[in-house]
Protein backbone atom coordinates (compact mmCIF):
# COMPACT_ATOMS: atom_id res chain seq x y z
CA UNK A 1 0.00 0.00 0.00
CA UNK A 2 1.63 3.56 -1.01
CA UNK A 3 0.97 5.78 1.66
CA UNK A 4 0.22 9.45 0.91
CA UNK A 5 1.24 12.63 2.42
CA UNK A 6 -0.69 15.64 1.39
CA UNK A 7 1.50 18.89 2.39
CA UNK A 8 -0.25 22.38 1.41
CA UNK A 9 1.93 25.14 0.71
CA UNK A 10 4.32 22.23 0.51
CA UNK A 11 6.89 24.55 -1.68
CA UNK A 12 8.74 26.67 1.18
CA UNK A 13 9.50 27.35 4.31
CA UNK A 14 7.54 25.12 7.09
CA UNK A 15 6.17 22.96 4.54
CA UNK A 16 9.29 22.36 2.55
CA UNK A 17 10.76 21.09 5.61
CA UNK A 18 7.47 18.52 6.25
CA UNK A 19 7.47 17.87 2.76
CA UNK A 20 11.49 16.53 2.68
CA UNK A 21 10.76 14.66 6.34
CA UNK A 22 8.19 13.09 4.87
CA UNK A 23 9.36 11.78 2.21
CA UNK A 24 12.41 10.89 3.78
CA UNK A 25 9.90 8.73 6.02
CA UNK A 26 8.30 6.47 3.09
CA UNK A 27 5.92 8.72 2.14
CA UNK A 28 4.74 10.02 -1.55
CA UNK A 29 4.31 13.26 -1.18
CA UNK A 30 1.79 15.88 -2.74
CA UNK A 31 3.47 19.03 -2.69
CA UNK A 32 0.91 21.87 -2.80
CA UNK A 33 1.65 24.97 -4.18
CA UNK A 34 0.05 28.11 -5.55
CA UNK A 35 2.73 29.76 -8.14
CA UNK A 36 5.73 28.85 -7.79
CA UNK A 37 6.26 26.27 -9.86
CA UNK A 38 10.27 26.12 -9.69
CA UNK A 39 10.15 26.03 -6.06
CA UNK A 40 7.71 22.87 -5.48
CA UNK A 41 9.68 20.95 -8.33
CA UNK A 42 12.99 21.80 -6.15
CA UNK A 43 11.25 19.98 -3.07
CA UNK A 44 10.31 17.31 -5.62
CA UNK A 45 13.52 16.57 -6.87
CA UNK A 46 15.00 16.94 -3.31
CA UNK A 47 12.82 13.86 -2.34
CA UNK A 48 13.29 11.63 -5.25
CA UNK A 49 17.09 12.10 -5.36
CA UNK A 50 16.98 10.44 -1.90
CA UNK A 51 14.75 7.70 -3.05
CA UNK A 52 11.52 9.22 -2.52
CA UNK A 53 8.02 9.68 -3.90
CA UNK A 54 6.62 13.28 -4.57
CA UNK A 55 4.82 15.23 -7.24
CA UNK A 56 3.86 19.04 -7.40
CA UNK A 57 0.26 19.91 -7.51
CA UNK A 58 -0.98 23.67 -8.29
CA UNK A 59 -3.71 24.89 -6.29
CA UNK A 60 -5.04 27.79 -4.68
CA UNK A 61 -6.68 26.72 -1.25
CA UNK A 62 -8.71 29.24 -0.92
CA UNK A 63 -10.45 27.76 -4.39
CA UNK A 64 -12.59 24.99 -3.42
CA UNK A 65 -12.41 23.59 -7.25
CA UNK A 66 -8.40 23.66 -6.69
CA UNK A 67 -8.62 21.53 -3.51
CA UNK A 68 -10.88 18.93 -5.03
CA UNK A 69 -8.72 18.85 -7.69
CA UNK A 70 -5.46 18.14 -5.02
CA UNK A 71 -7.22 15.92 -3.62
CA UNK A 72 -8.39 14.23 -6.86
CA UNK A 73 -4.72 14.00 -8.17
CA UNK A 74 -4.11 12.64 -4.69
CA UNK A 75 -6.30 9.83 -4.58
CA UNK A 76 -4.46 8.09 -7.70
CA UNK A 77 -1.36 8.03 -5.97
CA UNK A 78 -2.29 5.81 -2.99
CA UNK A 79 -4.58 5.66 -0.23
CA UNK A 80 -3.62 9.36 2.08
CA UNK A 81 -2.48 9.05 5.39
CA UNK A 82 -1.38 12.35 6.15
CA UNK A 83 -2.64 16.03 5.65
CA UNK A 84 -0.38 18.75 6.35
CA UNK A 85 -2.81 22.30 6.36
CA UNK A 86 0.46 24.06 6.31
CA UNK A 87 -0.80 27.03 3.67
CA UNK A 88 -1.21 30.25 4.62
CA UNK A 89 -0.48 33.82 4.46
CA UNK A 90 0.11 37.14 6.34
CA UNK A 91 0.00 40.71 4.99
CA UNK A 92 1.55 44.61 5.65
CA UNK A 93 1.60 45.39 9.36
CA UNK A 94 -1.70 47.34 9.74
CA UNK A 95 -4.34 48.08 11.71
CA UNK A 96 -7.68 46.59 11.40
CA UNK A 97 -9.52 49.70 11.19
CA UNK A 98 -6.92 50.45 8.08
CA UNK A 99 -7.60 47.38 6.51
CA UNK A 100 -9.88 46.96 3.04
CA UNK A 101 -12.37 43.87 2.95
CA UNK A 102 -10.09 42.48 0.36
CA UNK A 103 -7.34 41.87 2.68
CA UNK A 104 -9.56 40.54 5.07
CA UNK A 105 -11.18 38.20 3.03
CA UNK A 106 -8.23 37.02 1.08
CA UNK A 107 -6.67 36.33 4.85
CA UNK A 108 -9.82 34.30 5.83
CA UNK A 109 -10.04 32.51 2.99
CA UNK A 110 -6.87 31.23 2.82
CA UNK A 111 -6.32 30.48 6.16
CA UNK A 112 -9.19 29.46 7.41
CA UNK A 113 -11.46 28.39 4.12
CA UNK A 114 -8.95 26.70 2.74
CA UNK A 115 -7.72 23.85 6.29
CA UNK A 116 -11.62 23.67 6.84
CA UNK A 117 -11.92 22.23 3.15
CA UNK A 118 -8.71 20.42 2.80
CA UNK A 119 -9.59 18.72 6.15
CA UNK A 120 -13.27 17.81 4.94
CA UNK A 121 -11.74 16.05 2.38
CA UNK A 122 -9.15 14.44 4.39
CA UNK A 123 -11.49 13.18 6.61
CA UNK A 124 -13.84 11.67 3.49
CA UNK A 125 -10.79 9.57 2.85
CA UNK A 126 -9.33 8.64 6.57
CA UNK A 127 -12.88 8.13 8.76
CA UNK A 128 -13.35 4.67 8.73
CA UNK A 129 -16.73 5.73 8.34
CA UNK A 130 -16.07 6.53 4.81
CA UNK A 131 -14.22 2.97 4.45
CA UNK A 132 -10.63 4.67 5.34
CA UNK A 133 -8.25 3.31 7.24
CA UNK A 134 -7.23 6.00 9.60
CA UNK A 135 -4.74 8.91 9.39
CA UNK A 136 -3.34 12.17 11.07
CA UNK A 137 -4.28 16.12 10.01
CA UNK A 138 -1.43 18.11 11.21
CA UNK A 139 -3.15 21.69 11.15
CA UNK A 140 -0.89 24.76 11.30
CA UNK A 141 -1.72 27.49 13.91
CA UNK A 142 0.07 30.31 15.28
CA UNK A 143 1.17 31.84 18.21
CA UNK A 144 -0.61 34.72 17.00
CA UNK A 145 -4.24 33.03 18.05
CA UNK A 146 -2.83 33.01 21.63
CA UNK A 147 -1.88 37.01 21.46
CA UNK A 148 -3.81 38.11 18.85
CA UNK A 149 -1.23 40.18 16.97
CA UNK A 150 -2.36 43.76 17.90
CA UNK A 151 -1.24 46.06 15.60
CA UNK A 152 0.86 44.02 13.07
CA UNK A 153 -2.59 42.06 12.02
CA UNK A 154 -5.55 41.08 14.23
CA UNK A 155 -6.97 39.34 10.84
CA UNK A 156 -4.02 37.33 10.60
CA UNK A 157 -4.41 36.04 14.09
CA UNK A 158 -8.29 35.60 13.98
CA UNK A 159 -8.03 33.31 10.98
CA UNK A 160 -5.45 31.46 13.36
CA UNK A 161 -7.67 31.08 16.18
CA UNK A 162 -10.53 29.69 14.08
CA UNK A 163 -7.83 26.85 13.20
CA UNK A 164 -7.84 26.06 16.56
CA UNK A 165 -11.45 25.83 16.84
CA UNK A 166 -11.34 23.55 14.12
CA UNK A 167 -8.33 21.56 15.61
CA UNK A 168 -10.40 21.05 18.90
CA UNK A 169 -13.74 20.39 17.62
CA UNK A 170 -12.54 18.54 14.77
CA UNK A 171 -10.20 16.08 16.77
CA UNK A 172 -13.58 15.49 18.65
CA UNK A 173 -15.72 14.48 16.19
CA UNK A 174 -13.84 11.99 14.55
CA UNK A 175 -11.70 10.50 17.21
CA UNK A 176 -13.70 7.12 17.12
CA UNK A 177 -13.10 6.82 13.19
CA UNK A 178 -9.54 6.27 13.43
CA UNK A 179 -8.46 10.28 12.58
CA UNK A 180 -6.34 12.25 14.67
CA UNK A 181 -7.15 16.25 14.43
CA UNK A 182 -3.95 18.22 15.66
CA UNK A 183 -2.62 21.60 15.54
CA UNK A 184 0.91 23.58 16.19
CA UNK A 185 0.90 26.89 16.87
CA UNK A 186 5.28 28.10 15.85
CA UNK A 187 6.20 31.55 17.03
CA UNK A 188 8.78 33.01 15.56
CA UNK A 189 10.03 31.26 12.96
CA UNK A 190 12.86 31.70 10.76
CA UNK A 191 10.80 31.49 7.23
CA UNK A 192 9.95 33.99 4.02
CA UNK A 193 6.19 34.70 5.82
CA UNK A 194 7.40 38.21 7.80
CA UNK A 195 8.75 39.20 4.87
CA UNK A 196 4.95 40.08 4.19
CA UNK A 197 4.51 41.65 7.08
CA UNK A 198 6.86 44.60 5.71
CA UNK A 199 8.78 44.91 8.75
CA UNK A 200 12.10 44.87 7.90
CA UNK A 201 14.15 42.31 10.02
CA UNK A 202 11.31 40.93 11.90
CA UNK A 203 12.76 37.76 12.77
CA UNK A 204 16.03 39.76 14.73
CA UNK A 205 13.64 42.38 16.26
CA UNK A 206 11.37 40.00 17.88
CA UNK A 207 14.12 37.79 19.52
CA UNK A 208 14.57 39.63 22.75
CA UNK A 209 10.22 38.68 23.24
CA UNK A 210 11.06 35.27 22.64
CA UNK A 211 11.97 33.33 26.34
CA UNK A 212 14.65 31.06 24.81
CA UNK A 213 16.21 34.63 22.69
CA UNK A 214 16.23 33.16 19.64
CA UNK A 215 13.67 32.14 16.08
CA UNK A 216 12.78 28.55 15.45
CA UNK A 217 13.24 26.90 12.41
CA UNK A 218 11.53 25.11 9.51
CA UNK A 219 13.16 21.89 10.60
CA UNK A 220 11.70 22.53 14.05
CA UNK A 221 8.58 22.92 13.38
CA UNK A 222 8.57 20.02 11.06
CA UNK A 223 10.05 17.51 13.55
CA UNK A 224 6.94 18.37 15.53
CA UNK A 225 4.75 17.56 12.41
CA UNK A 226 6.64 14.34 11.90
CA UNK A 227 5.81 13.10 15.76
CA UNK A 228 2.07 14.21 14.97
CA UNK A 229 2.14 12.01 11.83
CA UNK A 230 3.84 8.88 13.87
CA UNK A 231 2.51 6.27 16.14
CA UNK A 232 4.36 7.93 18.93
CA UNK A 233 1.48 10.16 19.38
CA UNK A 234 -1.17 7.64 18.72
CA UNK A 235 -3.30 8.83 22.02
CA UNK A 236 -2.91 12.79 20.87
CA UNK A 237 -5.95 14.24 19.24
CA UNK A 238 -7.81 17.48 19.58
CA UNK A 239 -4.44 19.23 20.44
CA UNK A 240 -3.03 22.01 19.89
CA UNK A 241 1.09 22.47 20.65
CA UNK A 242 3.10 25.65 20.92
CA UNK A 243 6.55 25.56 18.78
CA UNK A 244 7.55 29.06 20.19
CA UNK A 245 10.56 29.06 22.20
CA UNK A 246 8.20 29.79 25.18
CA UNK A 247 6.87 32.53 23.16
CA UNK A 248 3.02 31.19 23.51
């Protein structure tokens, strides 16, 4: 049986870094991405030079059609065993009483819209309910849903703490059907995401907030992702861990 790992926004940062563990795990891996094309092939070939199975799949989340059609490609790899809701996106450091419905939206529906689909669909294929044999969501949160980012983007961190709605309630409903329903929540972490924020630096400017005085990395966060994914955390649903140097 060829297991499958599902990794959204599976081109950089955090989900590069699931992406290569994963495959480096026995995996075949569906690398999600939304445009850049030369980037997911990169995390392609990085896998199958070692051995492993991936492919690159374009897809906006925040387009149910696109996610269907993920999913679709998906299904005629193998039978999935993993989902990693790993896309998302931040935007300029702003206020929300400076901020057009636009941004809002395209926030919401990227970050929210697009896990609560992507995890619908996992869970049509892992319940047991639906004749699957079981299998872990790996949601990603941030620390932001735990301070609420005030002033850099309150949007940002509300379509956070819905994932962790979602993590809970989710993890809840379908823990009898063989589905686990987790979420991490990284900090500061050293990836291309603050670059939106337009704060120059971000990453260095923030580490004196951070307990442990220093950003995480992609490889961090992903080891977290690969216990989440593993037997070792067979009793874990409904969870939601910080990967925030105490930063939580």
């Amino acid at each position: 049986m060829t297991n499958i790992a599902i990794v959204t926004g599976g081109s950089r940062g955090i989900g590069r870094a699931a992406a290569l563990k994963l495959g480096a795990a026995g995996y075949t891996v569906v690398v999600n991405y939304t445009s850049n094309a030369a980037a997911a092939d990169e995390v392609v070939t990085s896998i199958t030079s070692k051995g492993g199975k991936a492919t690159a799949v374009k897809g906006d989340v925040s387009k149910e059609a696109d996610i269907l059609a993920l999913f679709a490609a998906a299904d005629k790899l193998g039978t999935l065993k993993v989902l990693v809701n790993n896309a998302g996106v931040m935007d300029q450091q702003n206020r929300l009483d400076e901020m057009t419905t636009d941004r809002i939206r395209r926030i919401l529906d990227i970050n929210t819209f697009g896990s609560i689909i992507c995890a619908r669909e996992a869970v049509k294929r892992m319940s047991t309910k639906h004749g699957g044999q079981g299998g872990s969501i790996v949601n990603m949160s941030s620390a932001a849903a735990y301070h609420g980012a005030p002033g850099l983007g309150v949007e940002y961190g509300a379509s956070k703490g819905a994932i962790d709605v979602l993590t809970i309630g989710l993890g809840r409903e379908v823990a009898a059907e063989g589905v686990r329903v987790n979420a991490l929540r990284p900090g500061i972490i050293d990836t291309e995401i603050h670059d939106s924020s337009g704060i120059k630096g971000r990453v260095k400017l923030m580490r004196d907030a951070i307990p442990m005085k220093r950003e995480g990395t992609a490889d961090e966060v992903a080891d977290a992702i690969m216990w989440l994914c593993s037997d070792q955390s067979s009793y874990v649903t409904g969870s939601i861990i910080p990967v925030a140097g105490g930063r939580c």
